[in-house]
C-alpha atoms as a PDB file:
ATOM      1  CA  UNK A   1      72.245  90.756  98.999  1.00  0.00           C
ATOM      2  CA  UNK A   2      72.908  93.076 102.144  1.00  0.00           C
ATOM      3  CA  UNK A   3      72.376  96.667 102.948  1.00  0.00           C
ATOM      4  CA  UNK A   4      75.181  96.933 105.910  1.00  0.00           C
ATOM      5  CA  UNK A   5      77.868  95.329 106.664  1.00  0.00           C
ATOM      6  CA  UNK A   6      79.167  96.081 110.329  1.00  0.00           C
ATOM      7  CA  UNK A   7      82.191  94.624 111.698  1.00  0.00           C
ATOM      8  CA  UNK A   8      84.667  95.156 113.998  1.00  0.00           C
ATOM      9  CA  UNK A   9      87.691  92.955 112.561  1.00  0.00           C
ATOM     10  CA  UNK A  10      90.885  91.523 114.312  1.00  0.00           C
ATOM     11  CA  UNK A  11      93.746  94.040 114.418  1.00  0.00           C
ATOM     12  CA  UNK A  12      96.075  91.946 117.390  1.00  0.00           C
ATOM     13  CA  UNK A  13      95.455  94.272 120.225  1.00  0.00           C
ATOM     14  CA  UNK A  14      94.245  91.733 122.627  1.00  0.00           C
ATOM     15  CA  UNK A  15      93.750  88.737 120.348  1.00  0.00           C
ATOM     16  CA  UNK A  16      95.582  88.341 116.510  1.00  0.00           C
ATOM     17  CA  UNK A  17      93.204  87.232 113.872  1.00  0.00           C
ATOM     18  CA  UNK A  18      93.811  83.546 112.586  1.00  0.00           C
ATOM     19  CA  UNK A  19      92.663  81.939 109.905  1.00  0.00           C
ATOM     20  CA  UNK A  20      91.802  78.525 108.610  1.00  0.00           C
ATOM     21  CA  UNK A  21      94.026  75.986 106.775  1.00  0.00           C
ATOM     22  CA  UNK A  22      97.156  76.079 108.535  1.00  0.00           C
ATOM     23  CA  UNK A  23     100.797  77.669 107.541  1.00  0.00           C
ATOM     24  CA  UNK A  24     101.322  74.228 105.182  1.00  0.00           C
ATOM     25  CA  UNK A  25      97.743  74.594 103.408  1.00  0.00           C
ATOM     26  CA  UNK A  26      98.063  78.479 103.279  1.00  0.00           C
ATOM     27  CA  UNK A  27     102.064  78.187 101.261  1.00  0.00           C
ATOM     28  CA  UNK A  28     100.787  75.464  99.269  1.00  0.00           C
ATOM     29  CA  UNK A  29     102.858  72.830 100.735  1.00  0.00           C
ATOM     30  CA  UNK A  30      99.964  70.334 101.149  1.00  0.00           C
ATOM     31  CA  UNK A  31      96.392  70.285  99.086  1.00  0.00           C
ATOM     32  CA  UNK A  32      93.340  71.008 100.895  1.00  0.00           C
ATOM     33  CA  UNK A  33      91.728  68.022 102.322  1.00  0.00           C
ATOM     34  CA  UNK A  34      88.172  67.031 103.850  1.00  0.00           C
ATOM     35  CA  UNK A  35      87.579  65.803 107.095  1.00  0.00           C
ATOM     36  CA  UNK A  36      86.485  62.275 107.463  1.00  0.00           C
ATOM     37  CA  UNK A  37      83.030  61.777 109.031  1.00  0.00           C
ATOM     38  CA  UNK A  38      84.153  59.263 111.672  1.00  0.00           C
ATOM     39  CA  UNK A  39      86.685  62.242 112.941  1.00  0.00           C
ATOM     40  CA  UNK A  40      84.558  65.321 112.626  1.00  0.00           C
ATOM     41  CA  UNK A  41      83.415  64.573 116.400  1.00  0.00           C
ATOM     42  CA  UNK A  42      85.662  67.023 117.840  1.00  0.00           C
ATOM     43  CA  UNK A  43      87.936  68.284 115.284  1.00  0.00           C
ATOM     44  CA  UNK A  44      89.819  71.033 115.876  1.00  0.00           C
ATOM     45  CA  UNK A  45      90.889  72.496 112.760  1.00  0.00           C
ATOM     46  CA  UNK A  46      94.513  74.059 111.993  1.00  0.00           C
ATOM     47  CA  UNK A  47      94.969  77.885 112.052  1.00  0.00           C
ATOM     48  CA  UNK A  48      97.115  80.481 110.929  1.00  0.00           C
ATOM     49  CA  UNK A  49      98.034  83.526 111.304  1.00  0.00           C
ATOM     50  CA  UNK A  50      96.083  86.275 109.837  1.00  0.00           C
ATOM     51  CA  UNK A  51      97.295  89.485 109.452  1.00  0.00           C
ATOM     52  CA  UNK A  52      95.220  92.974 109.427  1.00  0.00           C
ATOM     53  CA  UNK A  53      96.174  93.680 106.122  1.00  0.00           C
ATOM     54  CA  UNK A  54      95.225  90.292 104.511  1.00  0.00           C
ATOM     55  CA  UNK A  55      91.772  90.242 106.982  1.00  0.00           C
ATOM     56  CA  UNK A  56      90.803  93.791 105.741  1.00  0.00           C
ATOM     57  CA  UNK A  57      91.319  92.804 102.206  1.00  0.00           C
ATOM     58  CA  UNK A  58      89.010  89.685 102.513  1.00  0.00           C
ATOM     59  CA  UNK A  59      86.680  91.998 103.766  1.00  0.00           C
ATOM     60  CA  UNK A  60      86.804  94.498 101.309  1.00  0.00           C
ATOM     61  CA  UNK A  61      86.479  91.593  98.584  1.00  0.00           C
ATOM     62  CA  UNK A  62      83.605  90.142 100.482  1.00  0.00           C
ATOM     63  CA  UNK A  63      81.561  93.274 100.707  1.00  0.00           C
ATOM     64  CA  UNK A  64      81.753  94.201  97.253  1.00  0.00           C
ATOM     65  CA  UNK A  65      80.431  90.660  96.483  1.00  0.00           C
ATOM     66  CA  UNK A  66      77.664  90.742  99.193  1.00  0.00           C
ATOM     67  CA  UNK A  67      76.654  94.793  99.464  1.00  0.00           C
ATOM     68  CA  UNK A  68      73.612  95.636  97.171  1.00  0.00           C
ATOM     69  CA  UNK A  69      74.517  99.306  95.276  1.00  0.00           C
ATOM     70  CA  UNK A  70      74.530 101.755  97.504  1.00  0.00           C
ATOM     71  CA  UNK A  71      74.951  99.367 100.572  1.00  0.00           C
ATOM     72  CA  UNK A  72      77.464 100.481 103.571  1.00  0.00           C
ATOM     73  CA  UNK A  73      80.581  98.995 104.839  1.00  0.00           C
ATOM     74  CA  UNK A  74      81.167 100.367 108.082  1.00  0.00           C
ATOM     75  CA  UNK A  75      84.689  98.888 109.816  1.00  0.00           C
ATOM     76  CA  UNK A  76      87.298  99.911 112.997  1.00  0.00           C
ATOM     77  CA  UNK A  77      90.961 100.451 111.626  1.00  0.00           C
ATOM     78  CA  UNK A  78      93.632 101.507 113.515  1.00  0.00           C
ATOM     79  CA  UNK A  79      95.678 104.411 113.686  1.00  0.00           C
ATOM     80  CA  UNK A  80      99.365 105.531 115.278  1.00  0.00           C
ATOM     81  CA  UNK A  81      98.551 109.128 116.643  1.00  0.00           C
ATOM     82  CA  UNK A  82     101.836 111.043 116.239  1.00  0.00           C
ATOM     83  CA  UNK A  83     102.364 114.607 115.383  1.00  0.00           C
ATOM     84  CA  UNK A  84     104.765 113.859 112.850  1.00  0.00           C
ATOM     85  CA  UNK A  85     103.162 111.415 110.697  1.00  0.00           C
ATOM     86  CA  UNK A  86     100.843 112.291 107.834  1.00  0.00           C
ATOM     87  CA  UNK A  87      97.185 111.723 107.442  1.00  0.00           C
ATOM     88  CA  UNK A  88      96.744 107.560 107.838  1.00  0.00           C
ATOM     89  CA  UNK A  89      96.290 105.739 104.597  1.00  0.00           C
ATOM     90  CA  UNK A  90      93.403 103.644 104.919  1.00  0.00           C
ATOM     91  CA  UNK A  91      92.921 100.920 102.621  1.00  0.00           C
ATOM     92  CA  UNK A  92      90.784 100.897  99.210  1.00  0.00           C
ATOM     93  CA  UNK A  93      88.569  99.388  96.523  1.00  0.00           C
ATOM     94  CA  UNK A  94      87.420  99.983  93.339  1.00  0.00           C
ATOM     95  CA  UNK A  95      83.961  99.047  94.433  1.00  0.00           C
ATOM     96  CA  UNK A  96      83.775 101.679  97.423  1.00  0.00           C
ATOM     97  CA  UNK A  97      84.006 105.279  98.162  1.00  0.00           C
ATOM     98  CA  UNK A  98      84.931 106.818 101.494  1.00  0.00           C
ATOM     99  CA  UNK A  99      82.335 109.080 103.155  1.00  0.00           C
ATOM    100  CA  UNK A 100      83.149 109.562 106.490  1.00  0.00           C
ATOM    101  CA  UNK A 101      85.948 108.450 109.135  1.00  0.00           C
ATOM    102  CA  UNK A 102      85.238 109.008 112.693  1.00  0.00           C
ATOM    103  CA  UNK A 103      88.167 108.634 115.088  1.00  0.00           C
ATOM    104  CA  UNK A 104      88.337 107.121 118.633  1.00  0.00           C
ATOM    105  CA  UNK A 105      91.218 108.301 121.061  1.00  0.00           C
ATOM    106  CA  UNK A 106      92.128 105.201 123.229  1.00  0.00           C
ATOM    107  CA  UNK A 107      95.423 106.217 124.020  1.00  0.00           C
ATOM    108  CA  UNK A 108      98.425 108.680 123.888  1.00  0.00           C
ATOM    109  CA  UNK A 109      99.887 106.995 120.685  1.00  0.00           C
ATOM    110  CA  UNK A 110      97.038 105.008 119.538  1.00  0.00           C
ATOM    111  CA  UNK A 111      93.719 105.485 118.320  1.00  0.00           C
ATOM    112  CA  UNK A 112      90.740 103.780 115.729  1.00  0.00           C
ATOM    113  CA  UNK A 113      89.088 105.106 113.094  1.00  0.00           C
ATOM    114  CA  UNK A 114      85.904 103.875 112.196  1.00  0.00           C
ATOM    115  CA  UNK A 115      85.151 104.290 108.530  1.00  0.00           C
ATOM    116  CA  UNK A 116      81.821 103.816 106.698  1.00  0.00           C
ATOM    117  CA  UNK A 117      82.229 103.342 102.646  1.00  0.00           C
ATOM    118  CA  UNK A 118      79.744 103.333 100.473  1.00  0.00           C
ATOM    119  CA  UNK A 119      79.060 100.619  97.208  1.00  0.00           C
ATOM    120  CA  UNK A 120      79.822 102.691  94.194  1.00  0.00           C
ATOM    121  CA  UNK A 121      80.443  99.811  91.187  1.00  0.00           C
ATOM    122  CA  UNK A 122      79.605  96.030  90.743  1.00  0.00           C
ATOM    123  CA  UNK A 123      81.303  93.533  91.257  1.00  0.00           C
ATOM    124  CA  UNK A 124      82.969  92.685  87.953  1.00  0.00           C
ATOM    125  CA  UNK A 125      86.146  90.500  87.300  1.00  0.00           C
ATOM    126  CA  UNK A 126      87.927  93.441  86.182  1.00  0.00           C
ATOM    127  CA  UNK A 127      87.242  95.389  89.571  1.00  0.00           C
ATOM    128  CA  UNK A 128      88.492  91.811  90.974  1.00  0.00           C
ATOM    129  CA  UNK A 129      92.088  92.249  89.297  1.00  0.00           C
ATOM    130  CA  UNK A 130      91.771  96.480  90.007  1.00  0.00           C
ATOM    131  CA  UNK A 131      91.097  95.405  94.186  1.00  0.00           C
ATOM    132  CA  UNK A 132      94.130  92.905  93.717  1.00  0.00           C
ATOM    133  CA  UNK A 133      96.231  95.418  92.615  1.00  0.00           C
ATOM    134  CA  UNK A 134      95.013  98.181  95.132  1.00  0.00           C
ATOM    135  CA  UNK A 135      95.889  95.414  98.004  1.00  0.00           C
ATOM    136  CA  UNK A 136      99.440  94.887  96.455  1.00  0.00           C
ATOM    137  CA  UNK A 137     100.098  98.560  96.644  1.00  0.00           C
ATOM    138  CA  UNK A 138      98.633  99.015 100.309  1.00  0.00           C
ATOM    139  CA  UNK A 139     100.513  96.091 101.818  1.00  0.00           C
ATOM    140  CA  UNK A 140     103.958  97.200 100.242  1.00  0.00           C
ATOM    141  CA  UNK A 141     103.063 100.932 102.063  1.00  0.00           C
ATOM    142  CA  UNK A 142     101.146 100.622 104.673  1.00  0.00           C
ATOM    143  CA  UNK A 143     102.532 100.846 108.487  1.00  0.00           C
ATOM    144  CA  UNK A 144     104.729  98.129 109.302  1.00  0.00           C
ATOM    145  CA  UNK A 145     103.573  98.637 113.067  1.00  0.00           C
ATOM    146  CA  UNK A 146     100.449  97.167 112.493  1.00  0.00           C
ATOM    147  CA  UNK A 147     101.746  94.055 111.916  1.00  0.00           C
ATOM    148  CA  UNK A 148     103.526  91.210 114.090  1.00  0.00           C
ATOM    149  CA  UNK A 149     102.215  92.038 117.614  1.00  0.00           C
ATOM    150  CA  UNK A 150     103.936  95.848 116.818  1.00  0.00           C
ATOM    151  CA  UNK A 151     100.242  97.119 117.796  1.00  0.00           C
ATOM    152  CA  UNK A 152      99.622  95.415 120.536  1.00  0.00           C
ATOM    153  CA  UNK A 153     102.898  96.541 122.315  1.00  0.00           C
ATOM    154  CA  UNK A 154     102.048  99.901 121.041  1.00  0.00           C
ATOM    155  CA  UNK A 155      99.268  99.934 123.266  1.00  0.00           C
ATOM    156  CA  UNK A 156     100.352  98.243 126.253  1.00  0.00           C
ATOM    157  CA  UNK A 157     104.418  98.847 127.106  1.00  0.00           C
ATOM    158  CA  UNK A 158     105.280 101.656 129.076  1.00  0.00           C
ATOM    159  CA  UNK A 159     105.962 104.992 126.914  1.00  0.00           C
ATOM    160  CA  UNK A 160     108.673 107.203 127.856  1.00  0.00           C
ATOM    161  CA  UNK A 161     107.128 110.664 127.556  1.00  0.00           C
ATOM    162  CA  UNK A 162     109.680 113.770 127.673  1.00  0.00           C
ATOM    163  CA  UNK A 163     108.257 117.232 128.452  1.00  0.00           C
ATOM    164  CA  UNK A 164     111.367 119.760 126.794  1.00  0.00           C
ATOM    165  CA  UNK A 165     114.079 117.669 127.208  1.00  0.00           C
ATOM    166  CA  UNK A 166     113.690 115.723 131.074  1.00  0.00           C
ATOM    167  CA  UNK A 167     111.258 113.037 132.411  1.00  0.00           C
ATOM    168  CA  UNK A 168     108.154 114.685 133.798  1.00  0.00           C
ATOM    169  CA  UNK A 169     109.072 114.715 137.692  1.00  0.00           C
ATOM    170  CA  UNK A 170     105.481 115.587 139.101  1.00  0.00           C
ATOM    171  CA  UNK A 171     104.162 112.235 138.708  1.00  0.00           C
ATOM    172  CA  UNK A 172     107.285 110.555 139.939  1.00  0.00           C
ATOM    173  CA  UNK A 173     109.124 107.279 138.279  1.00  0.00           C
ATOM    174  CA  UNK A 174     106.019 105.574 137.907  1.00  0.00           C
ATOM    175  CA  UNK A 175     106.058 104.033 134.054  1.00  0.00           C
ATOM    176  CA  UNK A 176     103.206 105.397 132.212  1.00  0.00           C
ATOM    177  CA  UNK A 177     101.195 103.607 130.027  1.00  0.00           C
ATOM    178  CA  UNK A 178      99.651 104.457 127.051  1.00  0.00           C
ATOM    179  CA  UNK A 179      96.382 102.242 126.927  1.00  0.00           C
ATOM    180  CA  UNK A 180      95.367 100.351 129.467  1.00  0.00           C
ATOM    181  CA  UNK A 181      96.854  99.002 132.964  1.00  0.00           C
ATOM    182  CA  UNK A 182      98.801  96.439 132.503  1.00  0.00           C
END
């Protein structure tokens, strides 16, 4: 149906992603219900919260329902820049190959990659239970930081940076930050 699909989705640094339904609907706790008519005048409905792992996974799904063959999914994802850590594991789907990732420095110890994948397969009930399966894997190893609010104070507490052993004296006491001012 679409040639592109360009987002930018919820990842918590300045606002979480919510969703939809409430935590009762979402567990199962209640069934879904419709709104009445004489109370859809200013309803507000119950939300959520969505995590970057679940939202990136609806997205996935979605585009491999929506993309025509060959059509692009270009997304932000975010990344913990430190020396030590190994290349980022991004996630995946049967339905898409990875041809580029672009990377955007915001800060000493965090940065976003923006990836653009490209429709390989249709969208079949087996690639449904393959993409399931994929998820399952990626959530069990992917970066706990990313999740509750760990990004967000990645970005925005003071970071205690240590040049050989002592506090960098030149710029004084002053806390420094690693995205922006606080």
């Amino acid at each position: 149906m679409f040639d592109a699909i360009i987002c930018d989705p919820p990842y918590g640094v300045r606002a979480g992603g919510r969703k939809s339904g409430g935590r009762k609907l979402l567990k199962g706790v209640v069934a879904p219900y419709t709104v009445p008519d004489d109370k859809r005048t200013g309803h507000i409905p119950s939300t959520a919260p969505y995590s970057l792992v679940e939202c990136v996974h609806d997205l996935l799904d979605l585009a491999a329902r929506m993309l025509v063959p060959g059509g692009r999914l270009v997304y932000f994802y975010p990344v913990l820049r430190d020396n030590e850590s190994v290349d980022p594991n991004f996630p995946e789907h049967p339905c898409f190959k990875l041809v580029a990732s672009c990377e955007q420095i915001l800060s000493y110890r965090y940065s976003r990659v923006l990836l653009t994948m490209i429709k390989i397969a249709p969208y079949t009930e087996d690639i449904t239970e393959a993409a399931r399966i994929k998820h399952l894997e990626f959530k069990e190893n992917h970066l706990k930081w990313l999740e509750d609010g760990n990004l967000r104070s990645a970005v925005f507490e003071p970071a205690d940076i240590h040049i050989n052993g002592s506090s960098d004296a030149k710029f004084g006491t002053k806390p420094k930050y690693r995205g922006k001012y606080v």
